[in-house]
N, C-alpha and C. Protein backbone atom coordinates (compact mmCIF):
# COMPACT_ATOMS: atom_id res chain seq x y z
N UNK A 1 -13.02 1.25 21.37
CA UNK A 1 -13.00 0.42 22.56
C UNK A 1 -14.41 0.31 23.10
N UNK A 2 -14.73 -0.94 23.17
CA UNK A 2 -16.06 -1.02 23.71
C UNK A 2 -16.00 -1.18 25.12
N UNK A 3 -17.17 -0.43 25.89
CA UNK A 3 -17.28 0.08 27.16
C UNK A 3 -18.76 0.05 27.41
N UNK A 4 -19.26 -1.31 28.30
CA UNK A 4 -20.29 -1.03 28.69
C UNK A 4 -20.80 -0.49 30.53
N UNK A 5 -21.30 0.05 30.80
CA UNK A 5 -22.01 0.08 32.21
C UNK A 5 -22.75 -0.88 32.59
N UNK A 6 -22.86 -1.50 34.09
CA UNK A 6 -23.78 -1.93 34.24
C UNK A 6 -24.92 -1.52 35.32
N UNK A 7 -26.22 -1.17 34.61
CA UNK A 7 -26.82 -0.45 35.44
C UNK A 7 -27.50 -1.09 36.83
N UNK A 8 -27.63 -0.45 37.79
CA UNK A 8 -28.45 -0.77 38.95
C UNK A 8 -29.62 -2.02 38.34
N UNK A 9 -29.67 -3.08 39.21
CA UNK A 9 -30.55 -4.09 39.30
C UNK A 9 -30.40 -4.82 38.11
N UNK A 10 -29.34 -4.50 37.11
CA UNK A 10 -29.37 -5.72 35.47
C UNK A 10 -28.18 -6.53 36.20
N UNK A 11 -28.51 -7.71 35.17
CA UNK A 11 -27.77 -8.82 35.44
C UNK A 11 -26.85 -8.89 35.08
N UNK A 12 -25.86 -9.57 35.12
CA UNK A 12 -24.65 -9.41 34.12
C UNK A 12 -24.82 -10.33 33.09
N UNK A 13 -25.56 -11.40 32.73
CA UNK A 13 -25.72 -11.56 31.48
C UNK A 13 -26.35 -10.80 30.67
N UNK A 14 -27.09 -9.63 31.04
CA UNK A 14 -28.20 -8.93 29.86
C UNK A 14 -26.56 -7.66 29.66
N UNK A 15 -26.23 -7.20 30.58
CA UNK A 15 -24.63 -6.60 30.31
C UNK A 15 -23.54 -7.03 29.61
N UNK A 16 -23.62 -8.51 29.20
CA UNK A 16 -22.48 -9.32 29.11
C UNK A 16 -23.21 -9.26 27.20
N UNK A 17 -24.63 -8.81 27.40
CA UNK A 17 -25.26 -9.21 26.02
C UNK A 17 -25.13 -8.08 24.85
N UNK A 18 -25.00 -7.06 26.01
CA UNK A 18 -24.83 -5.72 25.63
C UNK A 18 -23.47 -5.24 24.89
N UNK A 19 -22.41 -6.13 26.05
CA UNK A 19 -21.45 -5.86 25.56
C UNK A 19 -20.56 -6.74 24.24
N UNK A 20 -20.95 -8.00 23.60
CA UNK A 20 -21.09 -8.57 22.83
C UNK A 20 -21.68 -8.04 21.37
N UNK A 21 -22.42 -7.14 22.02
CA UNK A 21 -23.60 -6.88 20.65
C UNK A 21 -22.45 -5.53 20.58
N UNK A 22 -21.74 -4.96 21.19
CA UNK A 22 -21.29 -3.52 20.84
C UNK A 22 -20.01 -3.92 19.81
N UNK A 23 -19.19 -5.30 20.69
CA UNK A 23 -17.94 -5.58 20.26
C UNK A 23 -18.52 -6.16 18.32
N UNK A 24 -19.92 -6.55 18.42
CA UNK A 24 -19.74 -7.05 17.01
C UNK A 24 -20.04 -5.69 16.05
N UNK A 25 -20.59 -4.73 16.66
CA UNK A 25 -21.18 -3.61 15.72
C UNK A 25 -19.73 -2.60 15.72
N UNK A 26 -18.79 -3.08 16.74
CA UNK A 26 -17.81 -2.06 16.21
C UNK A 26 -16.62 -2.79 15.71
N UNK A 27 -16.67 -4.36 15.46
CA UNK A 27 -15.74 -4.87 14.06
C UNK A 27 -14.35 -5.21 15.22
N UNK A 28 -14.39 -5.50 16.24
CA UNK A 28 -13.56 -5.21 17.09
C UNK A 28 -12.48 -6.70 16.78
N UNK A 29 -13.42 -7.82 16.49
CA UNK A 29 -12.68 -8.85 16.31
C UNK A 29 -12.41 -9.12 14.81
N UNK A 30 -12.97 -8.57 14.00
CA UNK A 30 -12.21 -8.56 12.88
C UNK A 30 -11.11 -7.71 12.50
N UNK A 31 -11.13 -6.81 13.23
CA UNK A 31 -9.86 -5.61 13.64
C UNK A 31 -8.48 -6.28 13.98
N UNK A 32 -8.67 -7.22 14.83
CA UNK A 32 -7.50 -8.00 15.61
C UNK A 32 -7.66 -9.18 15.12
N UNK A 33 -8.00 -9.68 14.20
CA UNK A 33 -7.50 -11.07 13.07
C UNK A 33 -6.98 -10.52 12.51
N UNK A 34 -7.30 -9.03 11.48
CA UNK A 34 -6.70 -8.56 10.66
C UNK A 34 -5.32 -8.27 11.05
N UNK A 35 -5.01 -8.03 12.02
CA UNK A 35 -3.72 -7.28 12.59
C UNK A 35 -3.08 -8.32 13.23
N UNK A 36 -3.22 -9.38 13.58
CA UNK A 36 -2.72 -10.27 13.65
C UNK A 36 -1.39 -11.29 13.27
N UNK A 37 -1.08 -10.67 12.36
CA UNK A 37 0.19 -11.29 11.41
C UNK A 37 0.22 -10.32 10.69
N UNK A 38 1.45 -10.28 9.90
CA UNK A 38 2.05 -9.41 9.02
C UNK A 38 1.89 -10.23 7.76
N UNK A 39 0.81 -8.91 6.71
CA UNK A 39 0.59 -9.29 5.10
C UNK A 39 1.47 -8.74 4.58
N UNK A 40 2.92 -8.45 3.48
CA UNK A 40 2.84 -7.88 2.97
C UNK A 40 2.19 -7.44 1.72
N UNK A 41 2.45 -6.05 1.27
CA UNK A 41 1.43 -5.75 -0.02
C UNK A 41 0.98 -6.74 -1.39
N UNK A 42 1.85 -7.15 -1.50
CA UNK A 42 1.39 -8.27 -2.68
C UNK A 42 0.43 -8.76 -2.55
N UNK A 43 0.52 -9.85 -0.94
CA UNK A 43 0.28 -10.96 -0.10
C UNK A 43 -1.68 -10.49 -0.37
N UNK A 44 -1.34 -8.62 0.27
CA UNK A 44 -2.80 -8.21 0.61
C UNK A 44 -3.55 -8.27 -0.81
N UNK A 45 -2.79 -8.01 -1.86
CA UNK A 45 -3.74 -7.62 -2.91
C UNK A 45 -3.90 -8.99 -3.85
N UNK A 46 -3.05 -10.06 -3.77
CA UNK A 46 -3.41 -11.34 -3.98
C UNK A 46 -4.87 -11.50 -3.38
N UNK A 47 -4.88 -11.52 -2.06
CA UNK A 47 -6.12 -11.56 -1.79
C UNK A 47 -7.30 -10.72 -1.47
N UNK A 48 -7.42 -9.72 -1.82
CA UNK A 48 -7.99 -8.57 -2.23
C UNK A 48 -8.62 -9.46 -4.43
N UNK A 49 -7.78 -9.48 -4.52
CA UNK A 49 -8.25 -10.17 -5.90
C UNK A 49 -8.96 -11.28 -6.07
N UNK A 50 -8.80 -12.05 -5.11
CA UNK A 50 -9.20 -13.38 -5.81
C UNK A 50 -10.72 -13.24 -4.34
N UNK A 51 -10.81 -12.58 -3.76
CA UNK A 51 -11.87 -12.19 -2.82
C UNK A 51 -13.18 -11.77 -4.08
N UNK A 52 -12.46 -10.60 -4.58
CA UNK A 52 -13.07 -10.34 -5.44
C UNK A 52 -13.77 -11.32 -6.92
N UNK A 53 -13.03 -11.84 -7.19
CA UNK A 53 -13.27 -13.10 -8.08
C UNK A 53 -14.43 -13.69 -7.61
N UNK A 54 -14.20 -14.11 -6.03
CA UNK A 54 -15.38 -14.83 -5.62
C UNK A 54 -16.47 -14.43 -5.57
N UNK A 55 -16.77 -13.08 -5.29
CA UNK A 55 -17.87 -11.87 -4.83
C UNK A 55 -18.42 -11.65 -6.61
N UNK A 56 -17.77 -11.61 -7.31
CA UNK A 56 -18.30 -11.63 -8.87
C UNK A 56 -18.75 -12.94 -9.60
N UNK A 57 -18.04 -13.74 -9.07
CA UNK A 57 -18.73 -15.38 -9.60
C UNK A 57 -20.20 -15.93 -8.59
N UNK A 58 -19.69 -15.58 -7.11
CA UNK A 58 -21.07 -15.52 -7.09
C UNK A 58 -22.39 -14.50 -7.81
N UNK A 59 -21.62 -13.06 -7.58
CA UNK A 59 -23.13 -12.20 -8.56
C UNK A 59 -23.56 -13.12 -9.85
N UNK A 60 -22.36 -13.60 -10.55
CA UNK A 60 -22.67 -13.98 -12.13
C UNK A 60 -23.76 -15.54 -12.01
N UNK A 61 -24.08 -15.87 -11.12
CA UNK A 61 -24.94 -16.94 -10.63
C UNK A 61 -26.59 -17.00 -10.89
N UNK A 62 -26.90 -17.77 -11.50
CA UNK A 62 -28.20 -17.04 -11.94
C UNK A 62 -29.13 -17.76 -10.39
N UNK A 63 -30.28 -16.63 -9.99
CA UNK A 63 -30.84 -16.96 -9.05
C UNK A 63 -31.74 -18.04 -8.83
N UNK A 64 -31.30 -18.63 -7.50
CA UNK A 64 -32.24 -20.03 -7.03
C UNK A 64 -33.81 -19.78 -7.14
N UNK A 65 -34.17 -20.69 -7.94
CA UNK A 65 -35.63 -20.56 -7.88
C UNK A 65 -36.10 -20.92 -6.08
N UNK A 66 -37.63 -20.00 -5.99
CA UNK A 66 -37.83 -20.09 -4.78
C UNK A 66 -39.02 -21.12 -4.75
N UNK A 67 -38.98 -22.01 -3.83
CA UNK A 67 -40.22 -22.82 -3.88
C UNK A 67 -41.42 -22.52 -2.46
């Protein structure tokens, strides 16, 4: 659970920035997409597989020349 303070004399946007930057470093919204609906197991490892497929077809990519 992200929990920020806000200290004496900050603004609430530099707080509001703080607390943004915590919710992304602790996965908070990919936590609650994930949980969001019910996968069952198949469902998950269907896509668990073909995730993977993608993550290997891109490696197998030969690299962009840099200009």
């Amino acid at each position: 659970m992200a929990v920020v303070n806000v200290n004496q004399g900050e603004s609430i946007e530099s707080a509001l920035r703080r607390f943004k930057r915590k919710v992304m470093s602790e996965e908070i919204i990919k936590d609650a997409k994930k949980h969001a609906f019910f996968m069952s197991r198949g469902q998950k490892a269907k896509l668990k597989s073909a995730l993977a497929r993608k993550r290997n077809k891109r490696k197998a990519r030969p690299p962009r020349p840099r200009t």
